[in-house]
C-alpha atoms as a PDB file:
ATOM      1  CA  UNK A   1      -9.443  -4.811 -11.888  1.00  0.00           C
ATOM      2  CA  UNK A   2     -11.040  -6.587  -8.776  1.00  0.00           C
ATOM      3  CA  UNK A   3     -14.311  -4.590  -8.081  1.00  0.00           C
ATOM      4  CA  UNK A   4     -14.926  -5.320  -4.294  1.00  0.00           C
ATOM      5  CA  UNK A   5     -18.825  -6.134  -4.166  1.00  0.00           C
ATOM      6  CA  UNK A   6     -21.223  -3.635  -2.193  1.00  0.00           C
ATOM      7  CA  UNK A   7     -23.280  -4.793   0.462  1.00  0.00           C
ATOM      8  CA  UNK A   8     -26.461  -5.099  -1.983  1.00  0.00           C
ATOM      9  CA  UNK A   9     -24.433  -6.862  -4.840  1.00  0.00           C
ATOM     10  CA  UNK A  10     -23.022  -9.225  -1.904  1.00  0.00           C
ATOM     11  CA  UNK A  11     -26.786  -9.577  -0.839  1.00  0.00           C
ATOM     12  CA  UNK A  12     -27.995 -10.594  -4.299  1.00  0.00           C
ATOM     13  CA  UNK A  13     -24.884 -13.056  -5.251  1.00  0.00           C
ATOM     14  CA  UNK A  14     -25.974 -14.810  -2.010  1.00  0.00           C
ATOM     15  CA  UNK A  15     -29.590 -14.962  -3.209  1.00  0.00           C
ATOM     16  CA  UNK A  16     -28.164 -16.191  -6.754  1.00  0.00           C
ATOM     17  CA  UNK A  17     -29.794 -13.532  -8.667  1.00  0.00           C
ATOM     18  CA  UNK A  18     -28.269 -13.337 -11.657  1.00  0.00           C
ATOM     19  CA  UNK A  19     -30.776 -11.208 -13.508  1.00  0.00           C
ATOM     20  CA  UNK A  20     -30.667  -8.314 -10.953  1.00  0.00           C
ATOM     21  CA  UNK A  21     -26.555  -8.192 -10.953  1.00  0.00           C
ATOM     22  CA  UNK A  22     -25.930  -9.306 -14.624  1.00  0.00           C
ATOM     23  CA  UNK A  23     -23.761 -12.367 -15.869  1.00  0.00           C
ATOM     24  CA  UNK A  24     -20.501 -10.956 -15.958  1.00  0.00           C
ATOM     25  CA  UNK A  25     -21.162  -8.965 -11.826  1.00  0.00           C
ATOM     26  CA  UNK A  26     -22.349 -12.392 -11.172  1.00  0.00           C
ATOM     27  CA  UNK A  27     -19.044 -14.276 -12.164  1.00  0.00           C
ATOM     28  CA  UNK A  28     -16.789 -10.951 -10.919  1.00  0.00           C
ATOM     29  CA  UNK A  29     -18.164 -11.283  -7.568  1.00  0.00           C
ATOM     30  CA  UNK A  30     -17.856 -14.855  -7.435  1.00  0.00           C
ATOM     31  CA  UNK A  31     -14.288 -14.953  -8.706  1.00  0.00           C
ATOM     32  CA  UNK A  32     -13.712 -12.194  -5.864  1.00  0.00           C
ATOM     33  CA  UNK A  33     -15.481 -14.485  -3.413  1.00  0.00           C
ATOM     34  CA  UNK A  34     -13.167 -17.521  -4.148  1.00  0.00           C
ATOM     35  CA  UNK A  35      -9.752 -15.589  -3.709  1.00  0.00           C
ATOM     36  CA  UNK A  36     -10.814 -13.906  -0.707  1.00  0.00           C
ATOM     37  CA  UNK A  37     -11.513 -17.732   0.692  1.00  0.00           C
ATOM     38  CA  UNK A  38      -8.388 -18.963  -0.779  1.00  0.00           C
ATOM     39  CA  UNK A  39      -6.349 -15.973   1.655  1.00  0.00           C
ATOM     40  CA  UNK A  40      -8.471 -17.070   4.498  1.00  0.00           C
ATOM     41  CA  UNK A  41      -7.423 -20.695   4.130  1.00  0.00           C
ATOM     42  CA  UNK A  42      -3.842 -19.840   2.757  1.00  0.00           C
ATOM     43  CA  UNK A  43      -3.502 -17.238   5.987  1.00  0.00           C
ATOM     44  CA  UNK A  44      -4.836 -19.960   8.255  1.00  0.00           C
ATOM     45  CA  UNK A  45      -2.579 -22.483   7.086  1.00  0.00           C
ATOM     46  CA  UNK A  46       0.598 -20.051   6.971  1.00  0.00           C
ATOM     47  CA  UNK A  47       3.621 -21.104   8.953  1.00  0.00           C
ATOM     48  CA  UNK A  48       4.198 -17.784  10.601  1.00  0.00           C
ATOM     49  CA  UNK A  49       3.841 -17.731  14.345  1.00  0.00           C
ATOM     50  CA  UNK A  50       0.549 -16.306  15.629  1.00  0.00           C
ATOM     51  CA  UNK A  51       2.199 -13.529  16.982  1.00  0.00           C
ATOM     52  CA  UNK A  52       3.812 -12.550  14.025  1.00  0.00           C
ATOM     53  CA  UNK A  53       0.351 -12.528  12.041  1.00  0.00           C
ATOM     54  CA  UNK A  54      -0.803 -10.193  15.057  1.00  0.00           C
ATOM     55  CA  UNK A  55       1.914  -7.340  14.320  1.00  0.00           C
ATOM     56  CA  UNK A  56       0.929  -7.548  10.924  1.00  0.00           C
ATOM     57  CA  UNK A  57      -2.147  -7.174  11.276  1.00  0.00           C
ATOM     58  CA  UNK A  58      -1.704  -3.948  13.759  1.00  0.00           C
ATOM     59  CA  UNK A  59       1.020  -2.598  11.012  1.00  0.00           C
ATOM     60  CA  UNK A  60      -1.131  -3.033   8.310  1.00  0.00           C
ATOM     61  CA  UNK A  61      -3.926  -0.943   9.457  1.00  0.00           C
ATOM     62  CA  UNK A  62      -1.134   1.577  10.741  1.00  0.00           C
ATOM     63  CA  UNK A  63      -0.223   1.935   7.259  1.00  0.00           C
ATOM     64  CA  UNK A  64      -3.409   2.347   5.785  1.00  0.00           C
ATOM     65  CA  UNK A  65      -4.405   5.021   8.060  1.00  0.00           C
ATOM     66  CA  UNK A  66      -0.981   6.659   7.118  1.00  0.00           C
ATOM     67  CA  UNK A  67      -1.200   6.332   3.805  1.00  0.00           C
ATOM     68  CA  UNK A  68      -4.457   7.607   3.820  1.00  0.00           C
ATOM     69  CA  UNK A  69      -3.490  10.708   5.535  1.00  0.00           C
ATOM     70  CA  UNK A  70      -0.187  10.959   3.458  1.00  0.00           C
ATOM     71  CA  UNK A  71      -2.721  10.979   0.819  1.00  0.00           C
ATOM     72  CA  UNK A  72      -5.247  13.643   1.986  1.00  0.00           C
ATOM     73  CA  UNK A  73      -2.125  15.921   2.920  1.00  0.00           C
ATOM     74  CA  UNK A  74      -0.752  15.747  -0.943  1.00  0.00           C
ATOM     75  CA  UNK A  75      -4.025  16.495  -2.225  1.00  0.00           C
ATOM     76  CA  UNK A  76      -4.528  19.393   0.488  1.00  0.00           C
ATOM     77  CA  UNK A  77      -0.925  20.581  -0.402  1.00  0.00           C
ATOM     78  CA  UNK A  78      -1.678  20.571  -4.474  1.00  0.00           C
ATOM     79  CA  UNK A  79      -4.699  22.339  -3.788  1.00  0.00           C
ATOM     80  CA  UNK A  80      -3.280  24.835  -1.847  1.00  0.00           C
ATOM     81  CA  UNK A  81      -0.783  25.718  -4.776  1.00  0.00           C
ATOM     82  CA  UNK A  82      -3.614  25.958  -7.269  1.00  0.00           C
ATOM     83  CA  UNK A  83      -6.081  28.159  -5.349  1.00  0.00           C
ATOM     84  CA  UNK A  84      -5.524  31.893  -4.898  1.00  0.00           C
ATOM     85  CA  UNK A  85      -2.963  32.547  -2.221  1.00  0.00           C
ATOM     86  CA  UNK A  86      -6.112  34.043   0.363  1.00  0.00           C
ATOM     87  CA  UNK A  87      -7.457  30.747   0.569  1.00  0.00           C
ATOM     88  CA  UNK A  88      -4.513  28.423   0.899  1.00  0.00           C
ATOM     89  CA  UNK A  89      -4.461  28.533   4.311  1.00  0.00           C
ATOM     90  CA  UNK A  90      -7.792  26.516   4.354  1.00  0.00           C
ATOM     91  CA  UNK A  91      -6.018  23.362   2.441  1.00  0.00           C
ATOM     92  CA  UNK A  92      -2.381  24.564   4.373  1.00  0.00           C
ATOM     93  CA  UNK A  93      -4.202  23.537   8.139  1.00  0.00           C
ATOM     94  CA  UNK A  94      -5.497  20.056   6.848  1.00  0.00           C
ATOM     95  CA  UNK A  95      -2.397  19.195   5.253  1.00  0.00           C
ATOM     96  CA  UNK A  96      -0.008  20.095   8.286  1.00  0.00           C
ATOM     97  CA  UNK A  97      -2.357  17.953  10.421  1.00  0.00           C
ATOM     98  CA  UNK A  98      -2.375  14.653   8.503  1.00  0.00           C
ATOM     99  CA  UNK A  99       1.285  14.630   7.438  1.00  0.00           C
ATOM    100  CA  UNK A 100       1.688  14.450  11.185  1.00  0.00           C
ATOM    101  CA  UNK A 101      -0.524  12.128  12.173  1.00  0.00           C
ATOM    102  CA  UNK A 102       1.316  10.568   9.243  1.00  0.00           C
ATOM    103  CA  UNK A 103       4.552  10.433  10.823  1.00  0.00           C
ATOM    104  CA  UNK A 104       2.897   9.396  14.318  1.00  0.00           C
ATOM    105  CA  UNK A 105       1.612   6.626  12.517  1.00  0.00           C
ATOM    106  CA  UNK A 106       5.078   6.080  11.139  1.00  0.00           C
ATOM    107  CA  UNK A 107       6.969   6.383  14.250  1.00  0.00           C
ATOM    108  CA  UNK A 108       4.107   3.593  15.916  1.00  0.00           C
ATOM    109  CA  UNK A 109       5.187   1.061  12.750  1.00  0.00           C
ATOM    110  CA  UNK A 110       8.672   1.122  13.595  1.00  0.00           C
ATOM    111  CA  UNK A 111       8.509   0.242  17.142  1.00  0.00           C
ATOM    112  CA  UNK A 112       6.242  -2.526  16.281  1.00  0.00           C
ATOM    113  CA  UNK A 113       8.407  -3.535  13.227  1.00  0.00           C
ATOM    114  CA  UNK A 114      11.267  -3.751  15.493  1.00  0.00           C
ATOM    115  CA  UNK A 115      11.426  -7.332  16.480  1.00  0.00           C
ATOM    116  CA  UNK A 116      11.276  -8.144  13.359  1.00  0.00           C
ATOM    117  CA  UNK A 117      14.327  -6.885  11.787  1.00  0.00           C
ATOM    118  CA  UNK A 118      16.723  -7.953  14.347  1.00  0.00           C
ATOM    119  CA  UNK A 119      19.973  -5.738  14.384  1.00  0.00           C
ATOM    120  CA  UNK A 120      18.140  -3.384  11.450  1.00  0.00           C
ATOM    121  CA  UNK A 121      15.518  -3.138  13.527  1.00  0.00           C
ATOM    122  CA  UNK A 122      17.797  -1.574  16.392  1.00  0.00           C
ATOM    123  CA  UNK A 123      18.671   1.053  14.263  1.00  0.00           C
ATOM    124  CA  UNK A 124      15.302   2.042  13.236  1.00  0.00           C
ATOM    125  CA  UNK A 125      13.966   1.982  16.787  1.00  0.00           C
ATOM    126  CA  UNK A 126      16.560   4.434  18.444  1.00  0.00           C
ATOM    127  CA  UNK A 127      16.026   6.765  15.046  1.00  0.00           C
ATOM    128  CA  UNK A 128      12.412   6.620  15.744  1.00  0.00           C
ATOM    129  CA  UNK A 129      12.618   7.182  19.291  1.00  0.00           C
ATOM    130  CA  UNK A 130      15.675   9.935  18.760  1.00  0.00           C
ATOM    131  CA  UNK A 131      13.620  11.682  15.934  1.00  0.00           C
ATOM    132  CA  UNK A 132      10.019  12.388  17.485  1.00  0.00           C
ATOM    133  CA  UNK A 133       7.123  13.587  14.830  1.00  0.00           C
ATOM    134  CA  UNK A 134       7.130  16.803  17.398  1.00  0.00           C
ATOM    135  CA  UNK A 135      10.448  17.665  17.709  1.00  0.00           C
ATOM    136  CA  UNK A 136      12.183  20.427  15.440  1.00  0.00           C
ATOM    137  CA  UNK A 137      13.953  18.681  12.842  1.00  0.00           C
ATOM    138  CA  UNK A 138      10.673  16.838  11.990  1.00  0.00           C
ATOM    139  CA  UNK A 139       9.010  20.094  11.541  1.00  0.00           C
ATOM    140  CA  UNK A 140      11.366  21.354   9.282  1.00  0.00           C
ATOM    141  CA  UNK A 141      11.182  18.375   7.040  1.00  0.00           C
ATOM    142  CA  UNK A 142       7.539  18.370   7.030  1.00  0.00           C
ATOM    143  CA  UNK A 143       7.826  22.313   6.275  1.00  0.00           C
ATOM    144  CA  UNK A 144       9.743  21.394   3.378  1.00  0.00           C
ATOM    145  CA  UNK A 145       7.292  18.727   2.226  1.00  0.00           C
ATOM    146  CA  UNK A 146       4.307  20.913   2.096  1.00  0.00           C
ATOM    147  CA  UNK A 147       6.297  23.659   0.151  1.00  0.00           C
ATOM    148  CA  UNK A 148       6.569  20.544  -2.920  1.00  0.00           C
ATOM    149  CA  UNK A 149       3.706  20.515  -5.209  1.00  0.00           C
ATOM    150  CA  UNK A 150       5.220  17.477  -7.257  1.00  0.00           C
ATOM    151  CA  UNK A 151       4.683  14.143  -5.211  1.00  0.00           C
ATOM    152  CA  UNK A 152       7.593  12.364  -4.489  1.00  0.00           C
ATOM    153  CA  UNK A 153       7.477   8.301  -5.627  1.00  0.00           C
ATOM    154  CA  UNK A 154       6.878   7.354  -2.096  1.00  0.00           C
ATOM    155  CA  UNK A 155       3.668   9.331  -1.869  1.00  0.00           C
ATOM    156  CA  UNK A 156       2.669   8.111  -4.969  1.00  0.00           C
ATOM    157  CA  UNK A 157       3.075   4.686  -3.875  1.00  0.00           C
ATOM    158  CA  UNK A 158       1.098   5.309  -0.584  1.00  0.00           C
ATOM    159  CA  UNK A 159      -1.822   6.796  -3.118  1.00  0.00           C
ATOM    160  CA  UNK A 160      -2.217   4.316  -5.551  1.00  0.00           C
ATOM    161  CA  UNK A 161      -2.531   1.760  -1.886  1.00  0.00           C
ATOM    162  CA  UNK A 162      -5.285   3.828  -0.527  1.00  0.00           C
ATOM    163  CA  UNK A 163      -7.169   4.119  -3.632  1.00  0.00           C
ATOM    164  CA  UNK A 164      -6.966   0.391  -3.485  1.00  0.00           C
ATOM    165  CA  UNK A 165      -7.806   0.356  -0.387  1.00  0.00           C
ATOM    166  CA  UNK A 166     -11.107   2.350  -0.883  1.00  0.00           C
ATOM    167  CA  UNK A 167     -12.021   1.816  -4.703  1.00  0.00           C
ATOM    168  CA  UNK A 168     -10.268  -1.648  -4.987  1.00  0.00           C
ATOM    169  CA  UNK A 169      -8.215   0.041  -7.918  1.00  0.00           C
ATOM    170  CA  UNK A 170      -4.564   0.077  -7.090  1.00  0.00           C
ATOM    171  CA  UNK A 171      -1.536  -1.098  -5.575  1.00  0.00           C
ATOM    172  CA  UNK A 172      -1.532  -4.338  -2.691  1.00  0.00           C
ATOM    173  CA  UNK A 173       1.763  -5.053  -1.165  1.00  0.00           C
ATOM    174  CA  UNK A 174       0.270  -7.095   1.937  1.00  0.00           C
ATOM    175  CA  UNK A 175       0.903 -10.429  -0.643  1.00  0.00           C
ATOM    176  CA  UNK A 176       4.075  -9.526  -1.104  1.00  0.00           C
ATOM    177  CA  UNK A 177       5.072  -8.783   2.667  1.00  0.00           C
ATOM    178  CA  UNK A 178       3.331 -12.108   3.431  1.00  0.00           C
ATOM    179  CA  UNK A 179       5.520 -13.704   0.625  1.00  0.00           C
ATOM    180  CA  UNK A 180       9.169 -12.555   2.236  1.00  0.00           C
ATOM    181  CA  UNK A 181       8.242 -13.056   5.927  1.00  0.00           C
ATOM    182  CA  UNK A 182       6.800 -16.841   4.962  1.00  0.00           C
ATOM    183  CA  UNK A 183      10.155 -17.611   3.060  1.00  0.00           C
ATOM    184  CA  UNK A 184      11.781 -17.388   6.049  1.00  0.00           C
ATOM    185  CA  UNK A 185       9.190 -19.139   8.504  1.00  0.00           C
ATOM    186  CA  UNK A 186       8.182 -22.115   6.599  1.00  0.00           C
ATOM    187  CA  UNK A 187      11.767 -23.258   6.267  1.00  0.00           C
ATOM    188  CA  UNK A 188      12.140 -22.781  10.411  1.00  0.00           C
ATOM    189  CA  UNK A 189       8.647 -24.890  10.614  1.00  0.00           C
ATOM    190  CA  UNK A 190      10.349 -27.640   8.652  1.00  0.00           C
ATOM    191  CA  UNK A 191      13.669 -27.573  10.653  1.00  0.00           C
ATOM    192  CA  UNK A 192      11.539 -28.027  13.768  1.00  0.00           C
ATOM    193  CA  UNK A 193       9.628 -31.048  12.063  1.00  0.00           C
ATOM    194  CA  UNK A 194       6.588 -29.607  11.171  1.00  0.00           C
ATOM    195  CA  UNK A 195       4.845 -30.073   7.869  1.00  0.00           C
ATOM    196  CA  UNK A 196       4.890 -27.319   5.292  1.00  0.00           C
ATOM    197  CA  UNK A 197       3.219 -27.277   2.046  1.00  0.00           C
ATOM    198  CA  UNK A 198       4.300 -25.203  -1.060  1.00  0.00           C
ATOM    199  CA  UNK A 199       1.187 -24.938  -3.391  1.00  0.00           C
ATOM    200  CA  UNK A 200       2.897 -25.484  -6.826  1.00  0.00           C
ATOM    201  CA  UNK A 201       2.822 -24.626  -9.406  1.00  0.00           C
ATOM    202  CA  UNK A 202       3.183 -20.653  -9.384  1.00  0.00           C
ATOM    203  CA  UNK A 203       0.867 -19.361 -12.402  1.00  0.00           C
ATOM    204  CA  UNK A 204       3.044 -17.732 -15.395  1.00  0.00           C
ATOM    205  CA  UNK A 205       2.314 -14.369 -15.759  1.00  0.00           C
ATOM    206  CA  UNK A 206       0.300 -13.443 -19.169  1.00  0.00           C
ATOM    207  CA  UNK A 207       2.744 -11.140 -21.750  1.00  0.00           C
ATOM    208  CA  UNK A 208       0.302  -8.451 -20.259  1.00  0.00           C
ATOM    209  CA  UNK A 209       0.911  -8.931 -16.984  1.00  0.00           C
ATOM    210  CA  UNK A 210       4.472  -8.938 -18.493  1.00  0.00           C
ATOM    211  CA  UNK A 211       4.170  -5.574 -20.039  1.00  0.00           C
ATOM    212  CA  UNK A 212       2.607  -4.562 -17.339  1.00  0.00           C
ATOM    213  CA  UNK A 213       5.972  -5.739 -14.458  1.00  0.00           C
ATOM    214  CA  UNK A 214       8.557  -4.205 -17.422  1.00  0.00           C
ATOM    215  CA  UNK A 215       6.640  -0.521 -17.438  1.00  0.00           C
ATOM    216  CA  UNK A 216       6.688  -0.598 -13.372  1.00  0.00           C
ATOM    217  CA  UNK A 217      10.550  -1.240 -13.434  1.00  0.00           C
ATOM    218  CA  UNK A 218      10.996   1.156 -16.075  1.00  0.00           C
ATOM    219  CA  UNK A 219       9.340   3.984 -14.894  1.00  0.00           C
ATOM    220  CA  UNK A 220      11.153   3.140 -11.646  1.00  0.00           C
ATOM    221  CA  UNK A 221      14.659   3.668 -13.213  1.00  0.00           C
ATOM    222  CA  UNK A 222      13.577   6.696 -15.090  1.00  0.00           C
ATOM    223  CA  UNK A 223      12.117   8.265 -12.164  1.00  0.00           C
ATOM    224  CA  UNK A 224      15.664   7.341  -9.747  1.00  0.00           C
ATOM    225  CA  UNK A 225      17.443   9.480 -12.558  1.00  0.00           C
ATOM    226  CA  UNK A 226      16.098  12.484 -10.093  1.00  0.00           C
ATOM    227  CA  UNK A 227      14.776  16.192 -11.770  1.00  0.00           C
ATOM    228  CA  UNK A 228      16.758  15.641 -15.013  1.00  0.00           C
ATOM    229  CA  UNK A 229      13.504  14.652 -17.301  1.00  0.00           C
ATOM    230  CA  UNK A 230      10.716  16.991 -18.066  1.00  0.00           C
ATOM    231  CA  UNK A 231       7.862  17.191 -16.080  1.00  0.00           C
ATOM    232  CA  UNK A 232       5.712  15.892 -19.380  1.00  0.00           C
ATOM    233  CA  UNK A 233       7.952  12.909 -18.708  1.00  0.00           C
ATOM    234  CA  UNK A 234       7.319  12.775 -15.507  1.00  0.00           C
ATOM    235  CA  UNK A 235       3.807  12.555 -15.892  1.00  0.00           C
ATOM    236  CA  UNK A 236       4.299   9.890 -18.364  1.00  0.00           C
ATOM    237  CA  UNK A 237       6.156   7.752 -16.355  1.00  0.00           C
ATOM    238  CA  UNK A 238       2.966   8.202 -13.376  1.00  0.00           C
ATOM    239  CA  UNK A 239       0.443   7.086 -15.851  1.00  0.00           C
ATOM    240  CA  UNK A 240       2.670   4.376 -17.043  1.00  0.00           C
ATOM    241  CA  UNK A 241       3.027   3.146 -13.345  1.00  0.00           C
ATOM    242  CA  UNK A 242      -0.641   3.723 -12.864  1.00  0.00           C
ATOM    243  CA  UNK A 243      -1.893   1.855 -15.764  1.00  0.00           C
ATOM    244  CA  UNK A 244       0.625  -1.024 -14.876  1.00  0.00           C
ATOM    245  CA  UNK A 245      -1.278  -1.796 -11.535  1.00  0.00           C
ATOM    246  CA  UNK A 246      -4.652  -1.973 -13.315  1.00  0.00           C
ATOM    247  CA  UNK A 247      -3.649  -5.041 -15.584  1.00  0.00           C
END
């Protein structure tokens, strides 16, 4: 688990004082410090075009904040089912509100997304633009939404990124974004004579990390067999997934 440092534990690493943050914060915040300066220089010396980085850096605060409020309306829509029914309305209002701010945020992603995905991308613009957050058939679906007290995988996925967004305990799929869309640049940057380096070799993953990849995939496949298991299962297969993105 990678512990981001607070402001006084930053302070004291930069004074070296090991006494006041321990020997094991001390080497946590300095193994933290040296992959967060391995990004900088890896995302400085990435082959995708500057504008590129730019969208993704615009989308990927656009999804925080809507995973974020994804996440405050599923915890606003559980707690409306648990309280009595006189007081649901309190949780109800909040949860309405975010979900759409959710989709607004959604709706913003796509248009920006859409140079990127070429011909898919044309598809998902004119839906976007077709299918407004405030139009009727949005409100519907978001009707229906607040009316589930399960979360759906999706939601799940967007709260296990905001809790590592704010408690650094979670899921992170900026790497992995930055992995596909660099697959396809650095070859261009070669073709036009550039140089492009490949920092070899990739690290093997330890038989926990191992354990950890074959629990995501199989809670994955249970979970696409749709309302067929138990919701003990269920709730199995969330702590499985939740446990796997820990290791």
């Amino acid at each position: 688990i990678d512990k981001p440092p607070t402001e006084l534990e930053v302070a004291q690493y930069k004074a070296k004082d090991v006494d006041a943050l321990g020997g094991f914060r001390y080497q946590e915040i300095k193994d933290h410090m040296a992959k967060k300066k391995e990004s900088f220089l890896r995302m400085m010396g990435s082959p995708t075009p500057t504008w590129i980085q730019n969208i993704g850096t615009t989308m990927t605060l656009l999804d925080d904040t809507q995973d974020a409020l994804s996440t405050l309306s599923v915890v606003c829509r559980i707690g409306a089912h648990l309280v009595p029914k006189a007081a649901a309305k309190a949780f109800m209002g909040p949860a309405g509100w975010a979900l759409l701010a959710a989709d607004i945020a959604n709706v913003a992603m796509t248009v920006m997304r859409s140079p990127l995905t070429l011909i898919a991308g044309k598809g998902d613009l004119s839906k976007a633009t077709t299918t407004n957050p405030f139009c009727k058939e949005a409100k519907v679906s978001r009707a229906r939404r607040l009316k589930k007290i399960k979360p759906s995988k999706g939601e799940l996925i967007e709260g296990l990124q905001t809790t590592n967004q704010v408690f650094g305990i979670g899921l992170s799929l900026g790497p992995i974004v930055g992995a596909v869309i660099e697959a396809f640049t650095g070859p261009y940057r070669v073709l036009a004579g550039e140089k492009v380096k490949v920092k070899w070799p990739i690290p093997d993953l330890s038989y926990l990390e191992e354990g950890a990849m074959r629990g995501l995939l199989d809670a994955q496949v249970l979970n696409n067999g749709g309302q067929e298991l138990s919701d003990e299962d269920h709730t199995k297969t969330y702590l499985v997934a939740n446990m796997a993105t820990q290791v």
